[in-house]
N, C-alpha and C. Protein backbone atom coordinates (compact mmCIF):
# COMPACT_ATOMS: atom_id res chain seq x y z
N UNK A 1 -10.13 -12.94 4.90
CA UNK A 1 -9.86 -12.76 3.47
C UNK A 1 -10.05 -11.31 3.04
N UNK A 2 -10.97 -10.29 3.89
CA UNK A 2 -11.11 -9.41 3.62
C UNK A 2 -10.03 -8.14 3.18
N UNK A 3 -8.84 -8.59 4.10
CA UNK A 3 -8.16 -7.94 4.41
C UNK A 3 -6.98 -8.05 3.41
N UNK A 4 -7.05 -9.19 2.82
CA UNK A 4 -6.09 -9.46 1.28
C UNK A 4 -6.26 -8.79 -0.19
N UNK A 5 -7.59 -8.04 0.14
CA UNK A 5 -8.23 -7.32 -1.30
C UNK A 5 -7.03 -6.08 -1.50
N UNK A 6 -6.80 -4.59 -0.59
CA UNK A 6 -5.90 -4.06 -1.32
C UNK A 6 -4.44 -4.94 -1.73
N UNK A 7 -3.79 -5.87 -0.65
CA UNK A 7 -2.97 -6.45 -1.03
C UNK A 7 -2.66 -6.65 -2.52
N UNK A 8 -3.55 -7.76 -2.79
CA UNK A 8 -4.00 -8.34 -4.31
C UNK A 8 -3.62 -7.26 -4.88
N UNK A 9 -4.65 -6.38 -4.68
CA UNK A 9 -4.92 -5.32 -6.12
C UNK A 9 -3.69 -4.33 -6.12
N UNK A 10 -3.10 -4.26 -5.26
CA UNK A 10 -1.29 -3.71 -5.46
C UNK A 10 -0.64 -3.90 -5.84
N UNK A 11 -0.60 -5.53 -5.70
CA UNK A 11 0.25 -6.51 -6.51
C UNK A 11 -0.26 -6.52 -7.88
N UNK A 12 -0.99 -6.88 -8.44
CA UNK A 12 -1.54 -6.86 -9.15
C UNK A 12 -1.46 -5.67 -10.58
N UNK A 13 -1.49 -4.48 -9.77
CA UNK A 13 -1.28 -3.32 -10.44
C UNK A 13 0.32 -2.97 -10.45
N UNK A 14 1.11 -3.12 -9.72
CA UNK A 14 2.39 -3.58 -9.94
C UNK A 14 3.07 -4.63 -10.86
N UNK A 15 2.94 -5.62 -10.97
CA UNK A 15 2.68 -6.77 -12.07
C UNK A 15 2.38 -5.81 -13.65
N UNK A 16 1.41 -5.26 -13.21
CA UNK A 16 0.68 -5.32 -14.85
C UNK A 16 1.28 -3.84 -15.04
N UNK A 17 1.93 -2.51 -14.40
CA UNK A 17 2.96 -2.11 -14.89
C UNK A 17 4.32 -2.50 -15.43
N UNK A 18 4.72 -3.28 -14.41
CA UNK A 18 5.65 -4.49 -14.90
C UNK A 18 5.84 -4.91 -15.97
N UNK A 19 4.85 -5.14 -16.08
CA UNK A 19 4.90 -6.23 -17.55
C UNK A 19 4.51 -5.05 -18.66
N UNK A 20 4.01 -3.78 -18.74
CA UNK A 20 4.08 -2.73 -19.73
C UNK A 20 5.24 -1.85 -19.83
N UNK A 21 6.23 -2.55 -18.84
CA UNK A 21 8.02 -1.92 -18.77
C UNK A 21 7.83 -0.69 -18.31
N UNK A 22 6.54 -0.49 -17.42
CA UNK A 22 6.88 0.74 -16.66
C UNK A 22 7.02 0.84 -15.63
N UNK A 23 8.59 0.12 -15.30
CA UNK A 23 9.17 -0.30 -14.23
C UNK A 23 9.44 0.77 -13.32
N UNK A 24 9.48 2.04 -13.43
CA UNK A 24 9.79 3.35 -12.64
C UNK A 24 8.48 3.35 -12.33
N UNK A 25 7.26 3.71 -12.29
CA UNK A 25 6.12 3.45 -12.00
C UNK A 25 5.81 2.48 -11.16
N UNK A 26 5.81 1.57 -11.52
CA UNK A 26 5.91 0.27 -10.75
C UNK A 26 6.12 0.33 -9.25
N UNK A 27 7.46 0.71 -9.32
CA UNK A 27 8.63 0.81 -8.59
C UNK A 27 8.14 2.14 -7.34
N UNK A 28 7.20 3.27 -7.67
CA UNK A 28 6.84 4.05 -6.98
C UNK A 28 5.69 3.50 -6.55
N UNK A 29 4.68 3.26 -7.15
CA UNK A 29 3.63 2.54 -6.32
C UNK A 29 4.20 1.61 -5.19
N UNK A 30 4.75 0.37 -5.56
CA UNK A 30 5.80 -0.33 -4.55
C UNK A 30 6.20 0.21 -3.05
N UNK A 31 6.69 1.50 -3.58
CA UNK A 31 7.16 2.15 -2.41
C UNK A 31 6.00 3.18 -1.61
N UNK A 32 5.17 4.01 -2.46
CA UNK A 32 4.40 4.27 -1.52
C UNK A 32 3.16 3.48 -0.75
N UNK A 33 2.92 2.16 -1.58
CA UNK A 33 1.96 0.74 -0.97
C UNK A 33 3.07 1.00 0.51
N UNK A 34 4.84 0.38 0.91
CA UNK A 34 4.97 0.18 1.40
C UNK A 34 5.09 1.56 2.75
N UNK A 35 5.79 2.58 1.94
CA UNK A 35 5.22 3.69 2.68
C UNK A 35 4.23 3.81 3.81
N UNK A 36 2.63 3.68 2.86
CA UNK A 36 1.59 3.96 3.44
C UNK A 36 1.55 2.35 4.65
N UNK A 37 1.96 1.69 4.48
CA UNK A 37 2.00 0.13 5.27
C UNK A 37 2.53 0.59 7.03
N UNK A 38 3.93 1.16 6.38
CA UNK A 38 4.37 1.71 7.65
C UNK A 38 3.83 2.61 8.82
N UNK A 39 3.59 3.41 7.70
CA UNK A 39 2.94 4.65 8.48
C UNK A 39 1.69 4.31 9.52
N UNK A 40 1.02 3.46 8.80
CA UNK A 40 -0.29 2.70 9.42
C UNK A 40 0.05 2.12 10.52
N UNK A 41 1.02 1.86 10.97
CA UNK A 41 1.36 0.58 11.45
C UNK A 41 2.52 1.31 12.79
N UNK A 42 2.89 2.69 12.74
CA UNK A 42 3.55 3.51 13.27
C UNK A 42 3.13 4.37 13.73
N UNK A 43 2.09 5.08 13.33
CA UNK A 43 1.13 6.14 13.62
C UNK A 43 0.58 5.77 15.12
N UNK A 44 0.74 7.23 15.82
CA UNK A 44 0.06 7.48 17.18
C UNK A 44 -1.30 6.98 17.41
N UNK A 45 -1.96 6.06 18.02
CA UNK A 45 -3.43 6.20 18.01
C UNK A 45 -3.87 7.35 18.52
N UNK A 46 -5.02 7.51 17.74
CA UNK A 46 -5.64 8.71 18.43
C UNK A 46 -6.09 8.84 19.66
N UNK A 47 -6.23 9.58 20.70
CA UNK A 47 -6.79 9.77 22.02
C UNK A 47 -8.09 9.22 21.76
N UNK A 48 -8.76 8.87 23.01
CA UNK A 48 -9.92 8.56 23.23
C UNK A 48 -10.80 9.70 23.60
N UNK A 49 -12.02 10.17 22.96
CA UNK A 49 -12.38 11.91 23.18
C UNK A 49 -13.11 11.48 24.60
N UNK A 50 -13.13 12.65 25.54
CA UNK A 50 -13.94 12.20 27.11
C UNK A 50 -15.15 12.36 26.87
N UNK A 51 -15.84 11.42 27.86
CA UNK A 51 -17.38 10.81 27.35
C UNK A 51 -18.52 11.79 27.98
């Protein structure tokens, strides 16, 4: 469940621009939530430093 908290609160904050018709806003959060999703999820792991 831990892992649903930023979810929520993206949605959430999306929604409640939404609904104050600041749909261009909205609409950028949206995209950099999904942005940053990718990137995470695409990104090189880092090397392992020698022990």
């Amino acid at each position: 469940m831990k892992g649903f908290g930023p979810w929520l609160a993206v949605l959430a904050v999306v929604l409640l621009l939404s609904a104050l018709r600041l749909r261009t806003l909205a609409a950028l959060v949206s995209l950099t939530w999904l942005a940053w999703c990718v990137w995470t999820w695409i990104r090189p792991t880092r090397p392992n430093p020698p022990r």
